[in-house]
Protein backbone atom coordinates (compact mmCIF):
# COMPACT_ATOMS: atom_id res chain seq x y z
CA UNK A 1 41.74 22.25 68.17
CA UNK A 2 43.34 19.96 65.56
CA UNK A 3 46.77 21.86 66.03
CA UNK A 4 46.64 21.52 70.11
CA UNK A 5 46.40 17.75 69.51
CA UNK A 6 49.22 17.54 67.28
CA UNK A 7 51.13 19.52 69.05
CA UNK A 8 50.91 17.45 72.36
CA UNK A 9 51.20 14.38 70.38
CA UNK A 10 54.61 15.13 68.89
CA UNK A 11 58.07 15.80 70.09
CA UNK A 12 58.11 19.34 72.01
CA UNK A 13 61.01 21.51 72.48
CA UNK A 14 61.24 24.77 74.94
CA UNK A 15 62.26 27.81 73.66
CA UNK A 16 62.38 31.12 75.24
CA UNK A 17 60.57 33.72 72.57
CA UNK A 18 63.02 35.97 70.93
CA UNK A 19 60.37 39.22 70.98
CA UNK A 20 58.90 39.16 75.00
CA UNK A 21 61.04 36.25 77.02
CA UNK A 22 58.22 33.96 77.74
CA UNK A 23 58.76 30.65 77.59
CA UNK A 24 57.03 28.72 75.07
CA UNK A 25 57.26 24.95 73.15
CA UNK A 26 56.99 24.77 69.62
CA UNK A 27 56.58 21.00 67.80
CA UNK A 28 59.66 20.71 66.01
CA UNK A 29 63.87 20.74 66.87
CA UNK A 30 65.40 24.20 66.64
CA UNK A 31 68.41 24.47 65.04
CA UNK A 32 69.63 27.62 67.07
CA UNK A 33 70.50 29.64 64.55
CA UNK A 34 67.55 32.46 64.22
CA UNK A 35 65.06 33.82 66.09
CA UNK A 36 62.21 31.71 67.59
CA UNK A 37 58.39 33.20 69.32
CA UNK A 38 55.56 32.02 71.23
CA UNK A 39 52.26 31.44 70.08
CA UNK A 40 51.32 35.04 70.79
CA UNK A 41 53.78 36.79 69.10
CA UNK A 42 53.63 34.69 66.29
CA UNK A 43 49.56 35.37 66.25
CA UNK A 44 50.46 39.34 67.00
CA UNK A 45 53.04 39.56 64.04
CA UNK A 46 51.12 37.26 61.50
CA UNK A 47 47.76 39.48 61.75
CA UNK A 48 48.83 42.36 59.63
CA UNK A 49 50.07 39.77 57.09
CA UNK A 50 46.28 38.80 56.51
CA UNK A 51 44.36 41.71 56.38
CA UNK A 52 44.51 44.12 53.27
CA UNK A 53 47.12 42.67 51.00
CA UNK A 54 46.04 41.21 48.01
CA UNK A 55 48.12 38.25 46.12
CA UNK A 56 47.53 38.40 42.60
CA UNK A 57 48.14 34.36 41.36
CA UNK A 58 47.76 33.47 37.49
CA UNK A 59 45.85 30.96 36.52
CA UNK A 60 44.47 29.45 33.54
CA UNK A 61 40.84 31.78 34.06
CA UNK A 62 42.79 34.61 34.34
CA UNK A 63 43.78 35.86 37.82
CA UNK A 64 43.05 34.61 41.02
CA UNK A 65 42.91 37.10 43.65
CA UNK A 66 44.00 35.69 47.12
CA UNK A 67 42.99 37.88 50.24
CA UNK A 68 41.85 37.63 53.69
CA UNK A 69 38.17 38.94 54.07
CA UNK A 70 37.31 40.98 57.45
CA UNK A 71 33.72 40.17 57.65
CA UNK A 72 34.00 36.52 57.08
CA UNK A 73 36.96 35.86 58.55
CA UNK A 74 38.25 33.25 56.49
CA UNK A 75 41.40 33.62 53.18
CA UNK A 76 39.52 34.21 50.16
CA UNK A 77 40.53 33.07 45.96
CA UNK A 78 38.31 34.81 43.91
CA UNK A 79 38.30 35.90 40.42
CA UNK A 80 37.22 39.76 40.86
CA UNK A 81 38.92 42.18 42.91
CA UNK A 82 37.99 42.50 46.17
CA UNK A 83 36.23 45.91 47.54
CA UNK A 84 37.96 48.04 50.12
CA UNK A 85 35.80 50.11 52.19
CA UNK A 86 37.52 52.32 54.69
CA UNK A 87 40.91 49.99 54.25
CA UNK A 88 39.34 46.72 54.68
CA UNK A 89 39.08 43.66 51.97
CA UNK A 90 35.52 42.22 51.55
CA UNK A 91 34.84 39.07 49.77
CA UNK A 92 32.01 38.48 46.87
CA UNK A 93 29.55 37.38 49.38
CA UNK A 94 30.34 39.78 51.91
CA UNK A 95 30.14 42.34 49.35
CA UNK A 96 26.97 41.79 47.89
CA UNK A 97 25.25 41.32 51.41
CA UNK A 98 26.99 44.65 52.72
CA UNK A 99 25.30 46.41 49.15
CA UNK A 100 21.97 44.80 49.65
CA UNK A 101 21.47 45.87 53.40
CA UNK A 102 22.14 49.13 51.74
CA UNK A 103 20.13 49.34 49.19
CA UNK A 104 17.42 48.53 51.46
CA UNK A 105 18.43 50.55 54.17
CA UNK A 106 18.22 53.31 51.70
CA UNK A 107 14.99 52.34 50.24
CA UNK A 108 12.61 54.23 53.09
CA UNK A 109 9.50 53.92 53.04
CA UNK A 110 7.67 54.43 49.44
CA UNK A 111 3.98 56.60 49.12
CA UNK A 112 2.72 55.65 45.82
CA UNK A 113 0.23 58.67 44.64
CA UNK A 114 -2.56 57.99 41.86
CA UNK A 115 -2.32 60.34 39.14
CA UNK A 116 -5.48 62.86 39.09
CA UNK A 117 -8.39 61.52 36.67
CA UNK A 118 -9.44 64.75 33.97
């Protein structure tokens, strides 16, 4: 929402997307000198950036682990390594709530038995 205002508050120039031939306006001058997309190719070819790479980033804690979680949908810093489950990056929270549901999915239902008096 905040982008579609800015956008059609500033300066707009038509380009004709390098990848499918549609014709698109992005918010800035092109200079003409490399390849330019529309919104949806841009969205198409930017998606596999996001999901399961992992930036490793120093910092003075240690490292910071920069990822985009499935479940939450949202880019993630955390201090532990993510878990991957079937090829997918799950955040701390997402993580433990996934391993809870589990844990009590596995739980069943419990009979308990009194030992036999002698």
């Amino acid at each position: 929402m905040k982008y579609q205002q800015k956008k059609e508050s500033s300066i707009l120039s038509k380009i004709i997307c390098t990848r499918c031939s549609k014709t698109d306006y992005i918010s800035f001058i092109p200079a003409g000198d490399r390849p330019y997309y529309c919104s949806e190719c841009l969205e198409e070819m930017h998606a596999h950036r996001k999901q399961n790479k992992v930036e490793e980033m120093p910092s003075k804690k240690g490292t910071v682990y920069r990822f985009f979680c499935v479940k939450c949908d949202r880019i993630v810093k955390q201090l532990d390594k993510p878990l991957a489950r079937d090829g997918v990056l799950y955040c701390r929270h997402c993580t433990d709530e996934m391993l809870r549901k589990e844990r009590t999915a596995n739980r069943g239902k419990v009979t308990m038995i009194k030992p036999k008096d002698k």
